[in-house]
PDB file of N, CA and C in Angstrom:
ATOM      1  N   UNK A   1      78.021 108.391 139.101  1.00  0.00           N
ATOM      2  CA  UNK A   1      78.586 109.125 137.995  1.00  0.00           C
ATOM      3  C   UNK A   1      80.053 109.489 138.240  1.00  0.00           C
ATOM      4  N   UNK A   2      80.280 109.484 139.344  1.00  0.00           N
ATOM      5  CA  UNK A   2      81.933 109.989 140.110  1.00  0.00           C
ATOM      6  C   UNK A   2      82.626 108.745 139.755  1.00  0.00           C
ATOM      7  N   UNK A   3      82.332 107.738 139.814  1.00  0.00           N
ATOM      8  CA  UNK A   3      83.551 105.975 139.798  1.00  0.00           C
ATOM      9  C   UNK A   3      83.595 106.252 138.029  1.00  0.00           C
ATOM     10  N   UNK A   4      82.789 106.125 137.069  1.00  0.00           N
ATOM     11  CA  UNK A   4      82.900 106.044 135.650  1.00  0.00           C
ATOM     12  C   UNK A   4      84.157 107.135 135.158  1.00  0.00           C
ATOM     13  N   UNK A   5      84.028 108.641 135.621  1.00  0.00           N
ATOM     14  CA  UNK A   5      84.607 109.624 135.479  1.00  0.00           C
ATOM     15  C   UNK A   5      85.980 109.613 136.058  1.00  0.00           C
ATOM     16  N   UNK A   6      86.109 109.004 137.071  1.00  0.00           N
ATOM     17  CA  UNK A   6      87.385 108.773 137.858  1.00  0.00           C
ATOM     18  C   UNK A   6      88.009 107.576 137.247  1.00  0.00           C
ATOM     19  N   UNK A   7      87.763 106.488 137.016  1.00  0.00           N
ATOM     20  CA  UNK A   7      88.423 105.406 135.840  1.00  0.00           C
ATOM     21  C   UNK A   7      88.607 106.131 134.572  1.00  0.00           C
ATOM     22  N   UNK A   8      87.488 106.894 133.988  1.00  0.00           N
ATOM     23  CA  UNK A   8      88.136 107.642 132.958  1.00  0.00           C
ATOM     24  C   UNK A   8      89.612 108.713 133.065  1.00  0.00           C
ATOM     25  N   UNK A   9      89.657 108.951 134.189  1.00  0.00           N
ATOM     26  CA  UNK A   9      90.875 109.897 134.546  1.00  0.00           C
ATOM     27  C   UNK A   9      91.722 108.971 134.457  1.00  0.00           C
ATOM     28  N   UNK A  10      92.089 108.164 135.386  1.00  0.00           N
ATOM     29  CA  UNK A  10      93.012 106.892 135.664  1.00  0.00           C
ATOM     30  C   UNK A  10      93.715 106.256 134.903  1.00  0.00           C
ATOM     31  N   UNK A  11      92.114 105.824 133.497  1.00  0.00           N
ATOM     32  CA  UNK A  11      93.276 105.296 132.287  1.00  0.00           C
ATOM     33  C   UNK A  11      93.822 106.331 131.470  1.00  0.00           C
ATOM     34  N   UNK A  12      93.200 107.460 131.224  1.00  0.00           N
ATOM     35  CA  UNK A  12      94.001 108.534 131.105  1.00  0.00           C
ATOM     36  C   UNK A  12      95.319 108.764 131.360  1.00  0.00           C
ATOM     37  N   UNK A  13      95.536 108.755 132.803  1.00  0.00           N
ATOM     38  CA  UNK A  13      96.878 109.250 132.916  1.00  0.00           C
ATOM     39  C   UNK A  13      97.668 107.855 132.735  1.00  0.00           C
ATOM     40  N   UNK A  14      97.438 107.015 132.477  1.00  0.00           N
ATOM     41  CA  UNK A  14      98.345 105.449 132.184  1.00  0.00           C
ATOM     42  C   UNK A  14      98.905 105.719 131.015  1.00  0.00           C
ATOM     43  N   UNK A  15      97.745 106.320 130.111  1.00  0.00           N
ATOM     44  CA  UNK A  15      98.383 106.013 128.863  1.00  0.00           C
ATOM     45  C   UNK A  15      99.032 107.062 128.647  1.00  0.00           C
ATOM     46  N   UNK A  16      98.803 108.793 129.650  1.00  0.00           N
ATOM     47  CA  UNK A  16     100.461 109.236 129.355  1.00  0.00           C
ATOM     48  C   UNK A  16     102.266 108.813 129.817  1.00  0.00           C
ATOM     49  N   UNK A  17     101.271 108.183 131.035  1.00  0.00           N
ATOM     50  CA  UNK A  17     102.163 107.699 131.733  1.00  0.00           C
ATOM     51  C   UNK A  17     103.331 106.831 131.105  1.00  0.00           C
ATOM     52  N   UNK A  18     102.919 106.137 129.764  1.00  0.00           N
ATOM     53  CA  UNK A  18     103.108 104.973 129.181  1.00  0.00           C
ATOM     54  C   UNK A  18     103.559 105.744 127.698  1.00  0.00           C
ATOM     55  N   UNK A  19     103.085 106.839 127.305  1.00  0.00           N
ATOM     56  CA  UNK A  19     104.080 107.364 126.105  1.00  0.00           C
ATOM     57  C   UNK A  19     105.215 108.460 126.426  1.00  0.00           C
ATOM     58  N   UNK A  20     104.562 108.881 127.757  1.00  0.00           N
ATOM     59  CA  UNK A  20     106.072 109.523 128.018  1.00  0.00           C
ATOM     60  C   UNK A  20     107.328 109.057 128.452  1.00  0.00           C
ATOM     61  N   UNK A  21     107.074 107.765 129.103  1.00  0.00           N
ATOM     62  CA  UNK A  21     108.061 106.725 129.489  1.00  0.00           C
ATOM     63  C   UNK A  21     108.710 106.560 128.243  1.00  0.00           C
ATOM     64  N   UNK A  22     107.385 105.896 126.771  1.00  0.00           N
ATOM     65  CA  UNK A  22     108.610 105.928 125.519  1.00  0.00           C
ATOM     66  C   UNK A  22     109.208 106.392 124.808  1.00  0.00           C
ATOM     67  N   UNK A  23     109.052 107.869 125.226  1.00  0.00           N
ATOM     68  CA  UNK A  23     109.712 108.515 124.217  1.00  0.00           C
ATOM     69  C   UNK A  23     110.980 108.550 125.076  1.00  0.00           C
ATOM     70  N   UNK A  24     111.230 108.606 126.506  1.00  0.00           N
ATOM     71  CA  UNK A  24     112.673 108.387 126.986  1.00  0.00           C
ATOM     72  C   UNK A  24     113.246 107.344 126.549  1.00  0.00           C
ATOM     73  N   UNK A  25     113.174 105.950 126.898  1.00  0.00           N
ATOM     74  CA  UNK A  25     113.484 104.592 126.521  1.00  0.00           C
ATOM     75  C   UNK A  25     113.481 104.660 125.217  1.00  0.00           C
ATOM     76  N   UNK A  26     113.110 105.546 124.290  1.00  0.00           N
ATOM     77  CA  UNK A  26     113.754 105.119 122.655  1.00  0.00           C
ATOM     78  C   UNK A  26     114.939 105.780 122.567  1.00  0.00           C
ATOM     79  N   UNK A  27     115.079 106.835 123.124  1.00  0.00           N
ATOM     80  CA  UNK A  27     116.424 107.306 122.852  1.00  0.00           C
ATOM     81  C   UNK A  27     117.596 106.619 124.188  1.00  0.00           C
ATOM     82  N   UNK A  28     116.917 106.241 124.830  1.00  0.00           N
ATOM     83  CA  UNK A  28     117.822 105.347 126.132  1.00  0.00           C
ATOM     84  C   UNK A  28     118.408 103.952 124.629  1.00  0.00           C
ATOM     85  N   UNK A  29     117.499 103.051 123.981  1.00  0.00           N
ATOM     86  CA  UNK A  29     117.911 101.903 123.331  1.00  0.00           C
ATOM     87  C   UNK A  29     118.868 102.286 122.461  1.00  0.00           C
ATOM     88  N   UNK A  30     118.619 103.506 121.550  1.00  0.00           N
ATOM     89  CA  UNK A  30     119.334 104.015 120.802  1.00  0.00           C
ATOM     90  C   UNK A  30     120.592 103.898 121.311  1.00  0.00           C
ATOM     91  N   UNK A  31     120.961 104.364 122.206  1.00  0.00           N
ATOM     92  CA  UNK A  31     122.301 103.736 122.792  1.00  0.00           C
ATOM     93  C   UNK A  31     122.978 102.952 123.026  1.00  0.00           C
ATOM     94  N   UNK A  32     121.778 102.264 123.177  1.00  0.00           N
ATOM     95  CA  UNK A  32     122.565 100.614 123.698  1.00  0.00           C
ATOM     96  C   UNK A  32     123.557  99.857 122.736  1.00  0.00           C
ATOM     97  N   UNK A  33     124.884  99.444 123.241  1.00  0.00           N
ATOM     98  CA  UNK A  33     125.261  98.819 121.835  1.00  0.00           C
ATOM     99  C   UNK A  33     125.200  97.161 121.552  1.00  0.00           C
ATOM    100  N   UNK A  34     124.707  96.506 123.038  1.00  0.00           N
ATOM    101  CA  UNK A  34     124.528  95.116 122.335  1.00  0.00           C
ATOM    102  C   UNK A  34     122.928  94.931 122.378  1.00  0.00           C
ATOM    103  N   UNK A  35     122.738  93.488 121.961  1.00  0.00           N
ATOM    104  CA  UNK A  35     121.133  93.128 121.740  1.00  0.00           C
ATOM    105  C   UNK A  35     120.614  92.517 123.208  1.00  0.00           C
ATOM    106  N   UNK A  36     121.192  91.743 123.755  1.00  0.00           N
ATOM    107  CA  UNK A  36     120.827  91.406 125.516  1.00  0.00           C
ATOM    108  C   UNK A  36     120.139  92.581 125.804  1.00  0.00           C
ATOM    109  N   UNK A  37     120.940  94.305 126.225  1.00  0.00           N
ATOM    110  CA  UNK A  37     120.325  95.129 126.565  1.00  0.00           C
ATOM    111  C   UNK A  37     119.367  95.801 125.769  1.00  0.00           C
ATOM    112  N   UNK A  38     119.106  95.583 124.013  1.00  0.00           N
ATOM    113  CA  UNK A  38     117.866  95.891 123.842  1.00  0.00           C
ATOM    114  C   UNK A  38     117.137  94.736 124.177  1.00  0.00           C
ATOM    115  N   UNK A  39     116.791  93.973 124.609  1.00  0.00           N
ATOM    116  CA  UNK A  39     116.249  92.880 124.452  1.00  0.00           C
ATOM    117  C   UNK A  39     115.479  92.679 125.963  1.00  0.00           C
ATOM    118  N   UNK A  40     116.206  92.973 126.844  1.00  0.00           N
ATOM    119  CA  UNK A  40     115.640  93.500 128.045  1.00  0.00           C
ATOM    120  C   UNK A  40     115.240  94.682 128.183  1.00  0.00           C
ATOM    121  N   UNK A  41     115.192  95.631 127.452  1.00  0.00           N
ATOM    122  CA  UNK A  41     114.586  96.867 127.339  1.00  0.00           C
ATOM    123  C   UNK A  41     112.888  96.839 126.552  1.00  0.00           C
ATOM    124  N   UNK A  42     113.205  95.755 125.629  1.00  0.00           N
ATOM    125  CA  UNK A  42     111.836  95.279 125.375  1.00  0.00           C
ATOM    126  C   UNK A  42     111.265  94.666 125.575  1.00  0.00           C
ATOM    127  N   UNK A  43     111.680  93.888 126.783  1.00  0.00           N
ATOM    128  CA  UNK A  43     111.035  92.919 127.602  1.00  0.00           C
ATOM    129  C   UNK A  43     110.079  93.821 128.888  1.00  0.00           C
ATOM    130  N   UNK A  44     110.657  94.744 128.966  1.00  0.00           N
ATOM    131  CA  UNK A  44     109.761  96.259 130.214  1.00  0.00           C
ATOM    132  C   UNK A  44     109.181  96.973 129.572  1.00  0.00           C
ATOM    133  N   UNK A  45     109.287  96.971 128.338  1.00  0.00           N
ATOM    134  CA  UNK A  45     107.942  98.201 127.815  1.00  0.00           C
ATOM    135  C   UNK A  45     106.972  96.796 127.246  1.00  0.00           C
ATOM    136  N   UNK A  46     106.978  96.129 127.067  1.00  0.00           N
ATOM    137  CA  UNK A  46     105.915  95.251 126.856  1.00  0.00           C
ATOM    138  C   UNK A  46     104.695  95.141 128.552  1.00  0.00           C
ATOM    139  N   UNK A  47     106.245  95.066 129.531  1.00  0.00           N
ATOM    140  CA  UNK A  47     105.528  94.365 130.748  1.00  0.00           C
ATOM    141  C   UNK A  47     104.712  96.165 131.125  1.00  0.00           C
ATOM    142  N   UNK A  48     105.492  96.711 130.495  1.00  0.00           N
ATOM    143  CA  UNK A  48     104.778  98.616 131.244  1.00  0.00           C
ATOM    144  C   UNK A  48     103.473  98.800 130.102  1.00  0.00           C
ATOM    145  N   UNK A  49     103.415  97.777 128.382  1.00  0.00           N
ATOM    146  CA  UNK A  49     102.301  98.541 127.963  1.00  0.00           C
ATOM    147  C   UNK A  49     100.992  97.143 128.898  1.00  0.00           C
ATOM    148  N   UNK A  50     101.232  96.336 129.018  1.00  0.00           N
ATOM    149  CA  UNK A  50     100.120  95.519 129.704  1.00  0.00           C
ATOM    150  C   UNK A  50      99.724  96.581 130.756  1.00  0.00           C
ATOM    151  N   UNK A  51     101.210  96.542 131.838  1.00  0.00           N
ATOM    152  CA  UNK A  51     100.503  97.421 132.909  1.00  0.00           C
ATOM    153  C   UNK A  51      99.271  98.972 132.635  1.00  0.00           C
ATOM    154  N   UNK A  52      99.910  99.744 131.924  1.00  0.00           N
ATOM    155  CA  UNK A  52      98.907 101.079 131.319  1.00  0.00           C
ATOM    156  C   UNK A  52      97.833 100.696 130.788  1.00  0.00           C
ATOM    157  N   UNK A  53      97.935  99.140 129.389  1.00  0.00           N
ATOM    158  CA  UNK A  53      96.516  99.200 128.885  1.00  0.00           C
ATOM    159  C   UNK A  53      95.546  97.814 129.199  1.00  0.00           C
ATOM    160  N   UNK A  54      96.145  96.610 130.015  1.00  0.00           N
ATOM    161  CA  UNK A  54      94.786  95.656 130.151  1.00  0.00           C
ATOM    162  C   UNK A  54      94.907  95.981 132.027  1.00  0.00           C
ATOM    163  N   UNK A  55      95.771  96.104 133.127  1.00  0.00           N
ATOM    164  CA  UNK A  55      95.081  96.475 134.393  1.00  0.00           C
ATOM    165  C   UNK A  55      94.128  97.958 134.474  1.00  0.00           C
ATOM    166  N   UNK A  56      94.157  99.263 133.698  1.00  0.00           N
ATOM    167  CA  UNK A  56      92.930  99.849 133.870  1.00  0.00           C
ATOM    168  C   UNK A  56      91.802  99.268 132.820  1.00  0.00           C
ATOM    169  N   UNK A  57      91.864  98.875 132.304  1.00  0.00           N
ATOM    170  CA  UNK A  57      90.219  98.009 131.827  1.00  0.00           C
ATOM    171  C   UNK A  57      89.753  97.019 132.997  1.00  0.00           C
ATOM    172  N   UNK A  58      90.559  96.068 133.015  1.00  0.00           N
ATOM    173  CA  UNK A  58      90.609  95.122 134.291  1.00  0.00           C
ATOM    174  C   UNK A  58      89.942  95.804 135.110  1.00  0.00           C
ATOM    175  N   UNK A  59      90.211  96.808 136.112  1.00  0.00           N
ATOM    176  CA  UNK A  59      90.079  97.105 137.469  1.00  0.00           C
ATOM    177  C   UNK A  59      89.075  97.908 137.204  1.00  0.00           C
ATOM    178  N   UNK A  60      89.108  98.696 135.835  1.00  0.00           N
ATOM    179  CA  UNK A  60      87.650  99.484 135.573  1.00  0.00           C
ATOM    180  C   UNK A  60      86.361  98.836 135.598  1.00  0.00           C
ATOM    181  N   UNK A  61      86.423  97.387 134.939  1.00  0.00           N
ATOM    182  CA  UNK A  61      85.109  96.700 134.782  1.00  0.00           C
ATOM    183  C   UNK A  61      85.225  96.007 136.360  1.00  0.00           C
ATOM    184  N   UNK A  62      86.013  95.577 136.758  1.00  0.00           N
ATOM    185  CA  UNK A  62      85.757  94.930 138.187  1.00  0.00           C
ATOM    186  C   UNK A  62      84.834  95.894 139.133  1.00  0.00           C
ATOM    187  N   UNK A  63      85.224  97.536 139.320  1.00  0.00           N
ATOM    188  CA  UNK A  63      84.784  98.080 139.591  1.00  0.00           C
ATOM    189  C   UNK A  63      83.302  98.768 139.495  1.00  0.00           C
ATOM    190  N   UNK A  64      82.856  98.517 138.147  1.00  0.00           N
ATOM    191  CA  UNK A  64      81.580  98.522 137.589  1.00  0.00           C
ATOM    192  C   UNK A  64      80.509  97.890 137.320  1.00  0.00           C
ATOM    193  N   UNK A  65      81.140  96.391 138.372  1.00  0.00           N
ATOM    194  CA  UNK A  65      80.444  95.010 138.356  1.00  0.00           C
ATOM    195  C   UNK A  65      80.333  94.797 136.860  1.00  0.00           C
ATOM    196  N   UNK A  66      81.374  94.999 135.913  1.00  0.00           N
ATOM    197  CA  UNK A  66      80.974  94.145 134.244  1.00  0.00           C
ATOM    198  C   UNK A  66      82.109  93.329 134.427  1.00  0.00           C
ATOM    199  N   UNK A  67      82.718  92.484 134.590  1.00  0.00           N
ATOM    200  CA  UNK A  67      83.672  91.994 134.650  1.00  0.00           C
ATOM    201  C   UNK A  67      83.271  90.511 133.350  1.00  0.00           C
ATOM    202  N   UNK A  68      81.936  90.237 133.397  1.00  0.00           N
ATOM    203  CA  UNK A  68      81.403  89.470 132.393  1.00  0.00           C
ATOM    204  C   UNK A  68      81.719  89.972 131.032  1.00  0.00           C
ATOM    205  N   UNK A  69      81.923  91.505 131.267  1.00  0.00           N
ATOM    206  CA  UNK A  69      82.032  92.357 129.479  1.00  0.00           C
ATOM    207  C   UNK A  69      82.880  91.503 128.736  1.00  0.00           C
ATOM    208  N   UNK A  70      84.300  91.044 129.244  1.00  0.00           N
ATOM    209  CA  UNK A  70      85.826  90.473 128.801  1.00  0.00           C
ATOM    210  C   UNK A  70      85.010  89.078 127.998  1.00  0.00           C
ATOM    211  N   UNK A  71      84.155  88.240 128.457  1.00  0.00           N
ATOM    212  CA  UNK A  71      83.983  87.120 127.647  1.00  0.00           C
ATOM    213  C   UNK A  71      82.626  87.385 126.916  1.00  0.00           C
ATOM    214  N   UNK A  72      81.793  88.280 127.097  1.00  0.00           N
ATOM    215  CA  UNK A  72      80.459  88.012 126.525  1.00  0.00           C
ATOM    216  C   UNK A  72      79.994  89.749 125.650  1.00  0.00           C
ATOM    217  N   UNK A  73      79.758  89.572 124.634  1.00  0.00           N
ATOM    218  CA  UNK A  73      79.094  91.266 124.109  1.00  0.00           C
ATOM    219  C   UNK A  73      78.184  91.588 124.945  1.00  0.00           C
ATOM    220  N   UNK A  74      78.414  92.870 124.819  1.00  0.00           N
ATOM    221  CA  UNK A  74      77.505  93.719 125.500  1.00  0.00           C
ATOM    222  C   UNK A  74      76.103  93.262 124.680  1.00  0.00           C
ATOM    223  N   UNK A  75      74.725  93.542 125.278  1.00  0.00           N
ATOM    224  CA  UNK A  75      73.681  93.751 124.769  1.00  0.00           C
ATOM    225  C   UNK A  75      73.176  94.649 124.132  1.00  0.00           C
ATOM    226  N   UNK A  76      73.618  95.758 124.284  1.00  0.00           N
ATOM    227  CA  UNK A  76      73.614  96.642 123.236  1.00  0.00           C
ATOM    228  C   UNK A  76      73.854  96.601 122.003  1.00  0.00           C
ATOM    229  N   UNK A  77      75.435  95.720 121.961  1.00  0.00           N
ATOM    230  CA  UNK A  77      75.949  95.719 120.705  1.00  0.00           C
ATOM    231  C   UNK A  77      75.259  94.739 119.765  1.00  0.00           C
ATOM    232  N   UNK A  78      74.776  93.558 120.802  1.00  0.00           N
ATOM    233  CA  UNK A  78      74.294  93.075 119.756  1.00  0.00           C
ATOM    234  C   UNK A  78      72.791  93.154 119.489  1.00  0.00           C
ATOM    235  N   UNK A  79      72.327  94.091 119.670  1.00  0.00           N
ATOM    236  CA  UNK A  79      70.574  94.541 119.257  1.00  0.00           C
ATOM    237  C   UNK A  79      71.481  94.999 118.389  1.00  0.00           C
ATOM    238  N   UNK A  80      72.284  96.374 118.444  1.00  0.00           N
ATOM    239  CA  UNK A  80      72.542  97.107 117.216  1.00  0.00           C
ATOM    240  C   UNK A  80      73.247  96.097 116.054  1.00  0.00           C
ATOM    241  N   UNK A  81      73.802  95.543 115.828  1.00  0.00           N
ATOM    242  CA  UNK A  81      74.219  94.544 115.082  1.00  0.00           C
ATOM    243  C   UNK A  81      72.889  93.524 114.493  1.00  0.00           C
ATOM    244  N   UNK A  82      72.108  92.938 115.593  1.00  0.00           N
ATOM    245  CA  UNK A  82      71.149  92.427 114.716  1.00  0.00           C
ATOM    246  C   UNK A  82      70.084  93.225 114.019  1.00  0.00           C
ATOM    247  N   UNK A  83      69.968  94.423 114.411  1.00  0.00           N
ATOM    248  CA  UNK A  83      69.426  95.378 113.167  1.00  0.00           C
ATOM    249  C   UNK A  83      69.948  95.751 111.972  1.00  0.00           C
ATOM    250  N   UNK A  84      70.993  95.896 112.306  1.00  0.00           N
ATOM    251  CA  UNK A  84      72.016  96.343 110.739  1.00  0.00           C
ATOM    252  C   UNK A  84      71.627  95.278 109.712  1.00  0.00           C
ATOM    253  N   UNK A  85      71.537  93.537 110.485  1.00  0.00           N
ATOM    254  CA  UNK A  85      71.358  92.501 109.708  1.00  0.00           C
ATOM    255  C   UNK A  85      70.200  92.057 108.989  1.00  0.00           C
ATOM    256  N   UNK A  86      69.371  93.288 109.289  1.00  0.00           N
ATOM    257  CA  UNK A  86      67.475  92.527 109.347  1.00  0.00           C
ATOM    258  C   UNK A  86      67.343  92.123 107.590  1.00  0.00           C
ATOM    259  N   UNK A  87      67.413  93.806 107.951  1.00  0.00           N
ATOM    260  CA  UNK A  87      66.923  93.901 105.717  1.00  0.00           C
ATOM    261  C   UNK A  87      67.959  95.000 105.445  1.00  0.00           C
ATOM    262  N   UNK A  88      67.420  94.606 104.018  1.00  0.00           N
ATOM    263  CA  UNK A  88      68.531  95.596 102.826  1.00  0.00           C
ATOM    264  C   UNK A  88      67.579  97.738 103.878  1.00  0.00           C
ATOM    265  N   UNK A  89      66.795  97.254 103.746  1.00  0.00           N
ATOM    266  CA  UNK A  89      65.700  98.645 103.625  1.00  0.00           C
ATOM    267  C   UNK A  89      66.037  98.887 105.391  1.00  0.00           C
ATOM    268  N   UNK A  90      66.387  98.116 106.202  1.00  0.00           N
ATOM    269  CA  UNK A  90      66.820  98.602 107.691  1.00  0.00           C
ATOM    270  C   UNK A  90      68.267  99.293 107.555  1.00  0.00           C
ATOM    271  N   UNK A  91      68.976  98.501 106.588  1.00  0.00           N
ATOM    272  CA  UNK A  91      70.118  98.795 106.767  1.00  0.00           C
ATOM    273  C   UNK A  91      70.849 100.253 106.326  1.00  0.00           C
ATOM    274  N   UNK A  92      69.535 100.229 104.917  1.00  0.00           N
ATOM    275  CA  UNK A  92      69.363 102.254 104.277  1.00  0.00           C
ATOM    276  C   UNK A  92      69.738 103.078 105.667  1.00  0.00           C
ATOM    277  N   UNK A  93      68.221 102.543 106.649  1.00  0.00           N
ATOM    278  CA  UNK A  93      67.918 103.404 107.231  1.00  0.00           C
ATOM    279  C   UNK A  93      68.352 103.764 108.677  1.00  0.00           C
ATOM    280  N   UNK A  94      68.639 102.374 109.310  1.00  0.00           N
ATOM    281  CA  UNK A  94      69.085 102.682 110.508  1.00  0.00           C
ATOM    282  C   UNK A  94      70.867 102.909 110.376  1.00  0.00           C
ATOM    283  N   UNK A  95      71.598 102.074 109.578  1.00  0.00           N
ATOM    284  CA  UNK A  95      72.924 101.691 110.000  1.00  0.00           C
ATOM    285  C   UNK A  95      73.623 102.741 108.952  1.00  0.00           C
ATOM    286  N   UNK A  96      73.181 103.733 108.143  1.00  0.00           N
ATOM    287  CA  UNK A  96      73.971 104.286 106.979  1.00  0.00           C
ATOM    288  C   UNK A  96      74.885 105.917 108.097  1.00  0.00           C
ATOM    289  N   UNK A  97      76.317 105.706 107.482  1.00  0.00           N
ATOM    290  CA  UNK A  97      77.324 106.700 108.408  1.00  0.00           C
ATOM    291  C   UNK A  97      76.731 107.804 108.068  1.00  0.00           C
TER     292      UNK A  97
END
């Protein structure tokens, strides 16, 4: 229960990690007066949003032995999905928000 909770912290702090970085760097571009230097400025927040949002999924499922999750649905999802599909009268009952 400690590894799930601790990846939950982790990507947590990425993704502040990753909007507080932009709110500096927008007013850093704002400055800039040619396009080269925006242009390399958006060449690092691209490479910083990969880093914050696909290496903690990555390293989360590696860590959780799902690393299969990335190419295949979960089983869950798809029981719940093939119920939604059964009948009109499943769909009243199980799938209504």
């Amino acid at each position: 229960m400690i590894l799930p909770n601790a990846l939950l912290l982790a990507t947590l702090m990425s993704l502040v990690w990753f909007l507080k970085g932009n709110l500096l760097g927008y007013r850093r571009i704002k400055r800039l007066p040619d396009t080269a230097s925006r242009q390399k400025t958006y060449r690092l927040w691209i490479a910083k949003a990969a880093i914050a949002f696909v290496l903690p999924a990555i390293v989360g499922l590696a860590l959780l032995g799902r690393l299969d999750a990335i190419v295949t649905v979960p089983l869950s999802s798809t029981s719940s999905a093939a119920s939604c599909r059964a009948s009109p009268a499943t769909v009243a009952r199980d799938c209504s928000a």
